[in-house]
N, C-alpha and C. Protein backbone atom coordinates (compact mmCIF):
# COMPACT_ATOMS: atom_id res chain seq x y z
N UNK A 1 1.41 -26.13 8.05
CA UNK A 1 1.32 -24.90 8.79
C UNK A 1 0.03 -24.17 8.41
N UNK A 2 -0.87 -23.76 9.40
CA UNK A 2 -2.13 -23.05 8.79
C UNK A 2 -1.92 -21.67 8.25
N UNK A 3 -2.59 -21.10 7.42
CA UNK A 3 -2.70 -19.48 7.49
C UNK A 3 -3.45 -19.19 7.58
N UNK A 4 -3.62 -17.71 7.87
CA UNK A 4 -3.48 -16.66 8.80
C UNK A 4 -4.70 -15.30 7.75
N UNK A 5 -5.47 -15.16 8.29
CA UNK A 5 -6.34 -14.86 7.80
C UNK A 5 -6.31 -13.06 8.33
N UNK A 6 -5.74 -11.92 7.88
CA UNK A 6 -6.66 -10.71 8.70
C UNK A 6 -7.71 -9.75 8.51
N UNK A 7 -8.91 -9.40 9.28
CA UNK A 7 -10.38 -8.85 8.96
C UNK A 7 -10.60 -7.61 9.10
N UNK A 8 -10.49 -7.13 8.81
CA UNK A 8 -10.74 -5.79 9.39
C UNK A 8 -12.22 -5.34 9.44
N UNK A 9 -12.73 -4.35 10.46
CA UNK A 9 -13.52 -3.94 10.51
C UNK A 9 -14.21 -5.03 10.61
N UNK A 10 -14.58 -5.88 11.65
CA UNK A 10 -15.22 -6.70 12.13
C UNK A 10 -16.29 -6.68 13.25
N UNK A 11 -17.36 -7.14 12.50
CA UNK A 11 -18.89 -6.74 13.60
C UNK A 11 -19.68 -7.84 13.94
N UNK A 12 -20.43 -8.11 14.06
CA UNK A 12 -21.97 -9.37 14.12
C UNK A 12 -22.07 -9.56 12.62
N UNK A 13 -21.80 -9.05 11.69
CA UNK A 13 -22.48 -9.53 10.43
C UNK A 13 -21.22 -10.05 9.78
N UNK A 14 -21.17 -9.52 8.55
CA UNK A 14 -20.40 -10.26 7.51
C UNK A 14 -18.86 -10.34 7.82
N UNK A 15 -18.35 -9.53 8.92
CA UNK A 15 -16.83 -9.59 8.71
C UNK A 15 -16.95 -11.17 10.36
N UNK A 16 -17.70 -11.16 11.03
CA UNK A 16 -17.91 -12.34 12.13
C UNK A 16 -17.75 -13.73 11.59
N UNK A 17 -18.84 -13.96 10.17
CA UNK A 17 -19.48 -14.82 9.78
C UNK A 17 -17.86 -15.11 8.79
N UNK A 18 -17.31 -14.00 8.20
CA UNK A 18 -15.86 -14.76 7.30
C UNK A 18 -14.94 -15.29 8.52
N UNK A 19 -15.25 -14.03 9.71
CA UNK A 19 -14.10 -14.95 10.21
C UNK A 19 -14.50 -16.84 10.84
N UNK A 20 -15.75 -17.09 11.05
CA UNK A 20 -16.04 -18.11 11.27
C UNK A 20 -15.45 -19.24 10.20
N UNK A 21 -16.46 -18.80 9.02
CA UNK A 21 -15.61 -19.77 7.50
C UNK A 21 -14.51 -20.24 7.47
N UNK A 22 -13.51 -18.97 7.44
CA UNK A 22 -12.30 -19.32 7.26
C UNK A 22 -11.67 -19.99 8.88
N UNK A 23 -12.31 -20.17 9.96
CA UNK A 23 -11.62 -20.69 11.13
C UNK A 23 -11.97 -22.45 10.98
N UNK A 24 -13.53 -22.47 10.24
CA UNK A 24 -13.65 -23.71 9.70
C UNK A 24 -12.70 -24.35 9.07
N UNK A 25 -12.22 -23.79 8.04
CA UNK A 25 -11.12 -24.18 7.23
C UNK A 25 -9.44 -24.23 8.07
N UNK A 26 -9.62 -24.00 9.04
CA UNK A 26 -8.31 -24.04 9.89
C UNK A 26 -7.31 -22.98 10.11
N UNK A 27 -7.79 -21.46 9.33
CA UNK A 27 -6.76 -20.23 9.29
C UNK A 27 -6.72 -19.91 10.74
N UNK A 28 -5.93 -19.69 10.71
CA UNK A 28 -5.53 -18.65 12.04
C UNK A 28 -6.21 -17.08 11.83
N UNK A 29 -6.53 -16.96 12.83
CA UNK A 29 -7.43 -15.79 12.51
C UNK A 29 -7.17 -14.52 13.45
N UNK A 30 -6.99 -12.73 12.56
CA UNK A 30 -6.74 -11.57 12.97
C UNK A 30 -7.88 -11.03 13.18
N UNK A 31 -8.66 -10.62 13.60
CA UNK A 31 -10.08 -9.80 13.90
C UNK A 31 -9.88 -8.18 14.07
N UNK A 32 -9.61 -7.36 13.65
CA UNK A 32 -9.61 -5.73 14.28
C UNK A 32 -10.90 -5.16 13.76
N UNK A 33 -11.11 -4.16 14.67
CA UNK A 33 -12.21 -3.05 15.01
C UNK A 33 -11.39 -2.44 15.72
N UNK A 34 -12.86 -1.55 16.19
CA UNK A 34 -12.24 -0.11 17.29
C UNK A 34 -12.56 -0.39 18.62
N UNK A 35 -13.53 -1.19 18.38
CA UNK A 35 -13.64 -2.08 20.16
C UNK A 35 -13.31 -2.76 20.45
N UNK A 36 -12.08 -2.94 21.02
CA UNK A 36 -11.41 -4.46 21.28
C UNK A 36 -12.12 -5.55 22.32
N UNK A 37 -12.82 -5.03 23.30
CA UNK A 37 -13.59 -5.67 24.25
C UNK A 37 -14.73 -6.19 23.62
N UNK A 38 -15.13 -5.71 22.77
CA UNK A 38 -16.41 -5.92 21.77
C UNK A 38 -15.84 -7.43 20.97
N UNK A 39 -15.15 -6.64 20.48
CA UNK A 39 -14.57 -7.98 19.32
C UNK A 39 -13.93 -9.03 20.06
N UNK A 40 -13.42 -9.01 21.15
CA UNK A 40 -12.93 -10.48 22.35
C UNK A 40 -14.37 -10.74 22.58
N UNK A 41 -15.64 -10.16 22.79
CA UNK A 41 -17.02 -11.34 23.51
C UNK A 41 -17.68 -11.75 22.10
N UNK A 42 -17.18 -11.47 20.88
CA UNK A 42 -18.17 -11.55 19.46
C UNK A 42 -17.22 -12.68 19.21
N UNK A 43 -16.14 -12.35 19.40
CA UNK A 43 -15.00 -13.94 18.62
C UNK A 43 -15.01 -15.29 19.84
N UNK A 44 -15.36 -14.65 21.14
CA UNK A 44 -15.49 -15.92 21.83
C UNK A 44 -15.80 -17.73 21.71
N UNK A 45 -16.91 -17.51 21.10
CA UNK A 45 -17.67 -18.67 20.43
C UNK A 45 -16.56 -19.34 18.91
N UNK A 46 -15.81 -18.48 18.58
CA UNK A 46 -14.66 -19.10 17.94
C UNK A 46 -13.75 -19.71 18.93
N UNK A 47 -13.17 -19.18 19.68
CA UNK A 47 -12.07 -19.73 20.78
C UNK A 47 -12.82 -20.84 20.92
N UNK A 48 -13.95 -20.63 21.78
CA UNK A 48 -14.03 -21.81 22.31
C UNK A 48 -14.47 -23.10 21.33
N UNK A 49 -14.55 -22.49 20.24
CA UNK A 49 -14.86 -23.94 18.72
C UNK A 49 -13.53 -24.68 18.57
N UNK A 50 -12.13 -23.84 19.32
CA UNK A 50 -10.77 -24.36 18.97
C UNK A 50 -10.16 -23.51 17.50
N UNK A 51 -10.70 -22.09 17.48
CA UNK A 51 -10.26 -21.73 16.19
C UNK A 51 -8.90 -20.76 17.23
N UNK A 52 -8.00 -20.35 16.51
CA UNK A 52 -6.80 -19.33 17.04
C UNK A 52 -7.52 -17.83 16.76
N UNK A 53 -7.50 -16.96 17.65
CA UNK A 53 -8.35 -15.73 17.10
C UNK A 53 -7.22 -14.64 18.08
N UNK A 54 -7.08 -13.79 17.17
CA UNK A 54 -5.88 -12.52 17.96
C UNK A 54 -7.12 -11.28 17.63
N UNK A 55 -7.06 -10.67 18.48
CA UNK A 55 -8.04 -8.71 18.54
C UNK A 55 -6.76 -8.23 18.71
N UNK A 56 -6.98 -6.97 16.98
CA UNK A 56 -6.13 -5.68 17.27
C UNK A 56 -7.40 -4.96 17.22
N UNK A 57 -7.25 -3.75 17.80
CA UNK A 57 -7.71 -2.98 18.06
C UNK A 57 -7.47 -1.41 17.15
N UNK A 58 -8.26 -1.25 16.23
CA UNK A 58 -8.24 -0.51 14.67
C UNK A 58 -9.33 0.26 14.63
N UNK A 59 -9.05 1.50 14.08
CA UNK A 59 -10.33 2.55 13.42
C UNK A 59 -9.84 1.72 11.82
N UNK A 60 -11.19 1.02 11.39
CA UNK A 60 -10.71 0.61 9.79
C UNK A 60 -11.17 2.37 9.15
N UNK A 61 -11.60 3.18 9.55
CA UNK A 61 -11.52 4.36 8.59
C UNK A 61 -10.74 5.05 8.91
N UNK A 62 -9.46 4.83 9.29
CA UNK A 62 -7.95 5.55 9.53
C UNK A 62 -7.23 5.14 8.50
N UNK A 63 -7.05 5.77 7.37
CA UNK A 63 -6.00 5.00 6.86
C UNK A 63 -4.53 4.50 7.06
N UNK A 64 -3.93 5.22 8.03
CA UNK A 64 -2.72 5.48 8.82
C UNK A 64 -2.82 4.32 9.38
N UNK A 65 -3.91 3.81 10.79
CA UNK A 65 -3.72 2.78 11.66
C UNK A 65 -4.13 1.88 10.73
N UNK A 66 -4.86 1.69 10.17
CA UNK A 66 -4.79 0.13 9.09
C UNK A 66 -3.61 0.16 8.17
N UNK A 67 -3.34 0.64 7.62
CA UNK A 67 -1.67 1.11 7.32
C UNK A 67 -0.72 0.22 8.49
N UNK A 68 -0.60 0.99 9.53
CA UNK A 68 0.25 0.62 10.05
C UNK A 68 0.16 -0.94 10.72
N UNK A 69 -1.56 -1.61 11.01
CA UNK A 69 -1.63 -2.73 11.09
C UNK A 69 -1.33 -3.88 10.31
N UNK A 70 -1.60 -3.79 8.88
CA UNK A 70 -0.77 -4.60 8.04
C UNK A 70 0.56 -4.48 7.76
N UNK A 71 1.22 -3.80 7.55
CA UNK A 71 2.34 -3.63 7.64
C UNK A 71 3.24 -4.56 8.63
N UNK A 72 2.55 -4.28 10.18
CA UNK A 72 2.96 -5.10 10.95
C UNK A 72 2.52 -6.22 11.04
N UNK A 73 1.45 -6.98 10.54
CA UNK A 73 1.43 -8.17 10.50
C UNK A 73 1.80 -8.95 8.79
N UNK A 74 2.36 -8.18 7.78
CA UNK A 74 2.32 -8.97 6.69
C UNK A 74 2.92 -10.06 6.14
N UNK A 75 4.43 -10.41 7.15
CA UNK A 75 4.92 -11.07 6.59
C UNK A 75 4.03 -12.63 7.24
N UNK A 76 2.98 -12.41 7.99
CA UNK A 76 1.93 -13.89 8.17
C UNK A 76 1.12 -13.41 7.86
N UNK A 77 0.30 -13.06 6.98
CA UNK A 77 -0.85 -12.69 6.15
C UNK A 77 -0.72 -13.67 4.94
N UNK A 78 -2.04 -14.87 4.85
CA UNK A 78 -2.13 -14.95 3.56
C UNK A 78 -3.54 -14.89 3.09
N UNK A 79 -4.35 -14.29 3.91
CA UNK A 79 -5.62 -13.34 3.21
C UNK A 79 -5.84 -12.00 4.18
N UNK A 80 -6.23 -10.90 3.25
CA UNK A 80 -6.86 -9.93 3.52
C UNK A 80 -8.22 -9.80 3.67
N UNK A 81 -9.19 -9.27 4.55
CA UNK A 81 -10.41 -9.00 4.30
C UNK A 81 -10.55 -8.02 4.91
N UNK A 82 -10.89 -6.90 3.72
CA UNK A 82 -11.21 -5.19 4.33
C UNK A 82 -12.61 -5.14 4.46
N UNK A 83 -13.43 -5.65 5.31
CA UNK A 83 -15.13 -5.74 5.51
C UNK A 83 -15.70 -3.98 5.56
């Protein structure tokens, strides 16, 4: 069974490039930001590599909605990355 990787605060640079790594390695992969349309045309080039990629849609400087995003995804979380 693969796991499940989630990113937060994900852009063109370093939170793109982990999620690439780890899709190499076969995780299933969570992507959130605050632009969800943004982050579906930046993760594209993953889909179409055959990686699994889900967009929530997150202010990572809310503590409340990132709060409430892990929470709801933890019991399939087996990495965090707060970028």
């Amino acid at each position: 069974m693969a796991k499940t990787i989630l990113i937060l605060g994900v852009g063109p640079g370093i939170g793109l490039a982990t999620a690439a790594r780890f899709a190499r390695e076969g995780f299933h992969i969570i992507v959130a930001a605050r632009d969800g349309e943004r982050l579906r045309k930046l993760t594209q080039p993953l889909r179409d590599g055959g990686a699994e990629v889900v967009v929530e849609t997150v202010d990572a400087g809310d503590p409340a909605a990132v709060s409430e995003l892990v929470s709801r995804r933890a019991a399939e979380l087996d990495v965090l990355h707060y970028n």
